[in-house]
PDB file of N, CA and C in Angstrom:
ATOM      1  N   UNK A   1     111.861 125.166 104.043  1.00  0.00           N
ATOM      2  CA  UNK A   1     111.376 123.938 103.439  1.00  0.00           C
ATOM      3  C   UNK A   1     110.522 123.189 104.443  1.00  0.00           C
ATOM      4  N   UNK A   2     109.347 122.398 103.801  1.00  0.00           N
ATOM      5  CA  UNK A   2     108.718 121.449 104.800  1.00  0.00           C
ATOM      6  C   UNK A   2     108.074 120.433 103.744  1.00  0.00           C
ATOM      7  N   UNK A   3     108.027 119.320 104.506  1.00  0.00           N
ATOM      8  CA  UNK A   3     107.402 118.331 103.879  1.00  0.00           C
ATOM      9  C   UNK A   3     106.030 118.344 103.504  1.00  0.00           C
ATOM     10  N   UNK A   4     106.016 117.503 102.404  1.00  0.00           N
ATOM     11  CA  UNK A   4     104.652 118.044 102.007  1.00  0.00           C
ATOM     12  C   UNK A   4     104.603 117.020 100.965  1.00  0.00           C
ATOM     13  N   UNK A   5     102.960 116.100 100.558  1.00  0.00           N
ATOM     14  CA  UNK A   5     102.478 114.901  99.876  1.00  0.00           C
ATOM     15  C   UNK A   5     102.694 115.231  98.518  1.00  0.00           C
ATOM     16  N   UNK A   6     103.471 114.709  97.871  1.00  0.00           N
ATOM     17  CA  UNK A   6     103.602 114.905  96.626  1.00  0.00           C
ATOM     18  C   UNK A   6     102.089 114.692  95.875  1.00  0.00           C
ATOM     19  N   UNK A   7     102.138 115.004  94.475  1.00  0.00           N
ATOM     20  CA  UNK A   7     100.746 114.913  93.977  1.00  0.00           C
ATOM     21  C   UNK A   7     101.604 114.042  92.593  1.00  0.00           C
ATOM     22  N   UNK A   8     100.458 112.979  92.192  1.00  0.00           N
ATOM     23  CA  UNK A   8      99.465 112.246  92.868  1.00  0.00           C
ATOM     24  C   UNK A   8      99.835 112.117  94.176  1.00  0.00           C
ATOM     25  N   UNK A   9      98.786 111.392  94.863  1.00  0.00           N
ATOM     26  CA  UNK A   9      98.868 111.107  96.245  1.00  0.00           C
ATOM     27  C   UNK A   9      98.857 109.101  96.286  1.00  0.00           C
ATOM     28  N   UNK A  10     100.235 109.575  96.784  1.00  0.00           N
ATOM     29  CA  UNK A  10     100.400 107.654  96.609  1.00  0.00           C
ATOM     30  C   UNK A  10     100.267 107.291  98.126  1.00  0.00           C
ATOM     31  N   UNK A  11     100.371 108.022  99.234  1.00  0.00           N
ATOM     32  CA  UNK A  11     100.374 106.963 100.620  1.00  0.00           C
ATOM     33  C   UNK A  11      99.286 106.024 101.111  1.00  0.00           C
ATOM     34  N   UNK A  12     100.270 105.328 101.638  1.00  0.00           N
ATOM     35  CA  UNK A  12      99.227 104.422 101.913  1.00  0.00           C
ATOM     36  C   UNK A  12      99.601 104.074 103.089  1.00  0.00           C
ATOM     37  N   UNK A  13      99.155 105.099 104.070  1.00  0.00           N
ATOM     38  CA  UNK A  13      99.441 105.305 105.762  1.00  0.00           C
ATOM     39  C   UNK A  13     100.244 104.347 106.024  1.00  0.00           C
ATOM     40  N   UNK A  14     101.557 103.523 105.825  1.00  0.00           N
ATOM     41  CA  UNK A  14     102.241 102.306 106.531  1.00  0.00           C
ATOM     42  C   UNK A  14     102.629 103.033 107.649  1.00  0.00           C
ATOM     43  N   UNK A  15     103.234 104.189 107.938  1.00  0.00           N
ATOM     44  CA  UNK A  15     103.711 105.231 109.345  1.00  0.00           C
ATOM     45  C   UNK A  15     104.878 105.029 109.352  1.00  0.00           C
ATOM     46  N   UNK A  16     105.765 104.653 108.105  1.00  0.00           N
ATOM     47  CA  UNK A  16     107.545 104.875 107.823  1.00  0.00           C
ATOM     48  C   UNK A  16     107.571 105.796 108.332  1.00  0.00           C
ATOM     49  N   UNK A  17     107.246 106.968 108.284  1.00  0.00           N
ATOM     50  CA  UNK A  17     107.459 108.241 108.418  1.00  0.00           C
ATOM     51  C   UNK A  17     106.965 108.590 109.475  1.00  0.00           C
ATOM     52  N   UNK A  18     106.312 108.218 110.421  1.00  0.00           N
ATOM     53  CA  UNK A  18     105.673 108.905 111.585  1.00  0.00           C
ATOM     54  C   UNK A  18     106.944 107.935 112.693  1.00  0.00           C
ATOM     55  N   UNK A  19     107.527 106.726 112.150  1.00  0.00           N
ATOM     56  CA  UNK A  19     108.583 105.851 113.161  1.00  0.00           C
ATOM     57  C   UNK A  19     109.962 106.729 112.907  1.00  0.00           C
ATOM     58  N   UNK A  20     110.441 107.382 111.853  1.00  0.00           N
ATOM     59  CA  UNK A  20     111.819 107.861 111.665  1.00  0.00           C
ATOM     60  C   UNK A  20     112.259 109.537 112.348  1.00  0.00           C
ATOM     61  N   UNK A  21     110.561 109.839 112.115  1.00  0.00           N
ATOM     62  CA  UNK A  21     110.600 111.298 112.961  1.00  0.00           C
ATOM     63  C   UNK A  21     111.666 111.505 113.619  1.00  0.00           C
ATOM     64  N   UNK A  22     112.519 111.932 113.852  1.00  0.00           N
ATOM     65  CA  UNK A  22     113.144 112.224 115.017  1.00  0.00           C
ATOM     66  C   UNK A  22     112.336 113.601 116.201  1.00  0.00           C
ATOM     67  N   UNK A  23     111.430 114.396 115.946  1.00  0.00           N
ATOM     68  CA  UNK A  23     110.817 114.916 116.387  1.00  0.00           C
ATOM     69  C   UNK A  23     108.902 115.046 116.495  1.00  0.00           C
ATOM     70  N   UNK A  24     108.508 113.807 116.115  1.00  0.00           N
ATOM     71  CA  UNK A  24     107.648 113.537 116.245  1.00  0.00           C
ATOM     72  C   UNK A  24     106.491 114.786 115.558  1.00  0.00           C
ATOM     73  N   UNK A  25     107.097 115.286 114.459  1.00  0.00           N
ATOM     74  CA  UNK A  25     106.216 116.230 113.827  1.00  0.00           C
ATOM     75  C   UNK A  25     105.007 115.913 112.731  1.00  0.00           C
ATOM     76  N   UNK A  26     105.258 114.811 112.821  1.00  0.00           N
ATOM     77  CA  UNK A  26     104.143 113.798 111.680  1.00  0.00           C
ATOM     78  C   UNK A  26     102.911 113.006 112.427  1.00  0.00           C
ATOM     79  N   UNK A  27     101.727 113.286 112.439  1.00  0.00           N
ATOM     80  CA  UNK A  27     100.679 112.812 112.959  1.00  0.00           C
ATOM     81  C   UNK A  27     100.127 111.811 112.007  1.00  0.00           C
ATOM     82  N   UNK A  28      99.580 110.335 112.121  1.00  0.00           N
ATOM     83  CA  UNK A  28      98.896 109.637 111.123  1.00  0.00           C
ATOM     84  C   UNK A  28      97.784 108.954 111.871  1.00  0.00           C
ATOM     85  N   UNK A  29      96.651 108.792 111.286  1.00  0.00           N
ATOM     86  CA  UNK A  29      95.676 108.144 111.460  1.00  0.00           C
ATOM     87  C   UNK A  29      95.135 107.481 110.307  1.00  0.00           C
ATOM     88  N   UNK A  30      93.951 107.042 110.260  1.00  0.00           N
ATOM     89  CA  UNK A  30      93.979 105.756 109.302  1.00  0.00           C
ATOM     90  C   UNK A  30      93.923 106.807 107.829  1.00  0.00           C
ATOM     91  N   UNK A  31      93.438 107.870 107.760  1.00  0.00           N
ATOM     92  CA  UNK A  31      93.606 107.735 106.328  1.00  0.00           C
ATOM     93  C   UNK A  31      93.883 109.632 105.876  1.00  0.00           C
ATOM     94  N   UNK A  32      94.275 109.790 107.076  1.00  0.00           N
ATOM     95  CA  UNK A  32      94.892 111.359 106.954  1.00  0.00           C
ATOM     96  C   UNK A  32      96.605 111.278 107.785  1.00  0.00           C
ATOM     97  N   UNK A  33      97.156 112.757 107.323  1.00  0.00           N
ATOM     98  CA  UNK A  33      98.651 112.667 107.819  1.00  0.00           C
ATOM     99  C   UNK A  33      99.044 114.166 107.849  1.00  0.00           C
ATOM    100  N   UNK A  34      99.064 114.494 109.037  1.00  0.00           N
ATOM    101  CA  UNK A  34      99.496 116.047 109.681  1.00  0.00           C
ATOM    102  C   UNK A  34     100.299 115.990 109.755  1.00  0.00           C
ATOM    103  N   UNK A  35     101.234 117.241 109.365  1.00  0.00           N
ATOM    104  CA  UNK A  35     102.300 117.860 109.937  1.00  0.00           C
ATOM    105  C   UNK A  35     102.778 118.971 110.628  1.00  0.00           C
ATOM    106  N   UNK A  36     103.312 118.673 111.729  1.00  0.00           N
ATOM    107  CA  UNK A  36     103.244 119.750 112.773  1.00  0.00           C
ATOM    108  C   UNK A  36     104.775 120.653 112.222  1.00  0.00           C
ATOM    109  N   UNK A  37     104.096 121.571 111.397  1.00  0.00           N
ATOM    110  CA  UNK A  37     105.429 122.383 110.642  1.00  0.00           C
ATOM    111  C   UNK A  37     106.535 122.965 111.520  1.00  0.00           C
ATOM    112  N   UNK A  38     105.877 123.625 113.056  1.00  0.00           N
ATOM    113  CA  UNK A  38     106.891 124.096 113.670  1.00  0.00           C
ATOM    114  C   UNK A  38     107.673 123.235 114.538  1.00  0.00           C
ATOM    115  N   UNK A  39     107.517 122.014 114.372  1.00  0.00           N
ATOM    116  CA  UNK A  39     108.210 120.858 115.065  1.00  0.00           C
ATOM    117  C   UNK A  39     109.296 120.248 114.050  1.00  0.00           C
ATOM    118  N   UNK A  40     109.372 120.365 112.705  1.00  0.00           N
ATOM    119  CA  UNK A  40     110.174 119.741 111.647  1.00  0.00           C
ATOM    120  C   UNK A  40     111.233 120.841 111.544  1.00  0.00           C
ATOM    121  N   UNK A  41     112.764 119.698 111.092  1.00  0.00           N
ATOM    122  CA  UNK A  41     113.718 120.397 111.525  1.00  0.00           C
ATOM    123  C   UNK A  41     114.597 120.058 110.102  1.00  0.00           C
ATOM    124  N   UNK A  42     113.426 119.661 109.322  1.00  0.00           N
ATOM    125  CA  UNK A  42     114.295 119.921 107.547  1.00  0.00           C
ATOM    126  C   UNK A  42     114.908 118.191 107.755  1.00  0.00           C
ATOM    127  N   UNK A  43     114.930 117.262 108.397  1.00  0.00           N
ATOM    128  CA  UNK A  43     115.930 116.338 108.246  1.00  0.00           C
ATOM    129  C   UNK A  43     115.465 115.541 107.091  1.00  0.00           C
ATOM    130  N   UNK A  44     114.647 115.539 106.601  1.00  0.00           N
ATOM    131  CA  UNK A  44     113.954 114.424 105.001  1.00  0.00           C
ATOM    132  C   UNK A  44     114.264 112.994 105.874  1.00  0.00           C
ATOM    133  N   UNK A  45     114.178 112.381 106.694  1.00  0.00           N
ATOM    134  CA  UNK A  45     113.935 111.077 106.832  1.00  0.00           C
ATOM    135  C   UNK A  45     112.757 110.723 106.895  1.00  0.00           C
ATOM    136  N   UNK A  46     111.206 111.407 107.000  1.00  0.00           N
ATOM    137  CA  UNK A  46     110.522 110.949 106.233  1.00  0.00           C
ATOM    138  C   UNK A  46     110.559 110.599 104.854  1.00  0.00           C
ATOM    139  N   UNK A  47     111.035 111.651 104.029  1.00  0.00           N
ATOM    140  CA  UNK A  47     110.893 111.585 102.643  1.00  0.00           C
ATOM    141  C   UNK A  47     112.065 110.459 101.828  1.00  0.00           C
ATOM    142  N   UNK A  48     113.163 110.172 103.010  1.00  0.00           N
ATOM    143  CA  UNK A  48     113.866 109.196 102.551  1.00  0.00           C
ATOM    144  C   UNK A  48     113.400 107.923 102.912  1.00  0.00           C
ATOM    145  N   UNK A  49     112.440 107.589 103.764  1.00  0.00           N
ATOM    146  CA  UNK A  49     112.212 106.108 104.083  1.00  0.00           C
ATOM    147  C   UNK A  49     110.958 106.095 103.732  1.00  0.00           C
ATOM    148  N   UNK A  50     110.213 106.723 102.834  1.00  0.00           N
ATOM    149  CA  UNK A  50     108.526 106.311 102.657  1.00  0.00           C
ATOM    150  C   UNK A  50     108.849 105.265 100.857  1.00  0.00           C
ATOM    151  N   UNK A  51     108.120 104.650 101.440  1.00  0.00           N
ATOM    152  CA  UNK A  51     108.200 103.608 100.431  1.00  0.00           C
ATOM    153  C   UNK A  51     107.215 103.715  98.849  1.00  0.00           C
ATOM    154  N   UNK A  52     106.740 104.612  99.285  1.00  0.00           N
ATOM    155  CA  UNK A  52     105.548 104.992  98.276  1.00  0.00           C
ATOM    156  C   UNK A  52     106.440 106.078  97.687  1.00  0.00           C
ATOM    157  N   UNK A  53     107.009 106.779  97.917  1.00  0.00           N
ATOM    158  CA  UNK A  53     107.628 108.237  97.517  1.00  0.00           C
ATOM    159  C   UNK A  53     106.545 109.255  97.322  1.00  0.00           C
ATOM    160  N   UNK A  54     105.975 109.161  98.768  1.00  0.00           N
ATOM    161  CA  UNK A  54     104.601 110.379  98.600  1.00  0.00           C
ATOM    162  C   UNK A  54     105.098 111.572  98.875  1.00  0.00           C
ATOM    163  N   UNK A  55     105.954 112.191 100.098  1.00  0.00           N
ATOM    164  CA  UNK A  55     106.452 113.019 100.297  1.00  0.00           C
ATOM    165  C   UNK A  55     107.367 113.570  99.485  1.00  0.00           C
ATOM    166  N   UNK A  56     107.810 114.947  99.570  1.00  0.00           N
ATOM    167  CA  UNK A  56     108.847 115.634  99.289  1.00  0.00           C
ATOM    168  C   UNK A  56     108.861 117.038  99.915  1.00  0.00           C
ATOM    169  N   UNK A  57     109.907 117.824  99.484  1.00  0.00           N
ATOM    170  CA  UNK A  57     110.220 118.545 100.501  1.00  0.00           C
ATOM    171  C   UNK A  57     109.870 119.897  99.654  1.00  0.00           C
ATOM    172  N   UNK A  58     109.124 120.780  99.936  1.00  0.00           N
ATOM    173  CA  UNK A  58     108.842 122.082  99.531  1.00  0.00           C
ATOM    174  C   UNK A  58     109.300 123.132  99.985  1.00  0.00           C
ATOM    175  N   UNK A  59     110.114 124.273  99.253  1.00  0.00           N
ATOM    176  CA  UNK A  59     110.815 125.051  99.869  1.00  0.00           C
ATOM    177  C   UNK A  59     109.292 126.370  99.979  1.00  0.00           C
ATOM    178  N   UNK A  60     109.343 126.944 100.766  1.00  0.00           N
ATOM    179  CA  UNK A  60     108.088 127.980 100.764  1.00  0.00           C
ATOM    180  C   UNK A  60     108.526 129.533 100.504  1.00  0.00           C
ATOM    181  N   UNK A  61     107.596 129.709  99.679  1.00  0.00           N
ATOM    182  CA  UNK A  61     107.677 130.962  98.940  1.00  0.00           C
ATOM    183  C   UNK A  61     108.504 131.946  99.881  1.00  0.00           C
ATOM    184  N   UNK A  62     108.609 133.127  99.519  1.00  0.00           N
ATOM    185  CA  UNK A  62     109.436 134.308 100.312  1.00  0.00           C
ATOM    186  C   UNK A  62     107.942 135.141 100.187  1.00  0.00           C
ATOM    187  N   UNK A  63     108.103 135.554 101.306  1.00  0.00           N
ATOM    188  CA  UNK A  63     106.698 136.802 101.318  1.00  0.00           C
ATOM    189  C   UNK A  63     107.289 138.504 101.070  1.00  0.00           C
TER     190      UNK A  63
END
């Protein structure tokens, strides 16, 4: 699983989610938002403290 902007796209960069990181895997600038996938460790405290409910958590396919 990894986080990932729900669609529509509601954020509106406040950086809830780049402050709760516990691993600092979320990059934001004014109007984009990276995620450094091999740094995320599944905890959803982005996806629990964004106020917009842009995020959610995507489990990724099986190859």
């Amino acid at each position: 699983m990894k986080p990932e902007q729900s669609l529509p796209i509601r954020c509106d960069f406040c950086g809830a989610c780049v402050a709760v990181c516990p691993v600092d895997a979320i990059q934001l600038d004014e109007a984009h938002w990276r995620l450094f996938a091999e740094r995320c460790t599944q905890c959803e405290a982005c996806v629990m403290v964004c106020p917009m409910n842009a995020l959610e958590m995507k489990h990724e396919e099986p190859v």
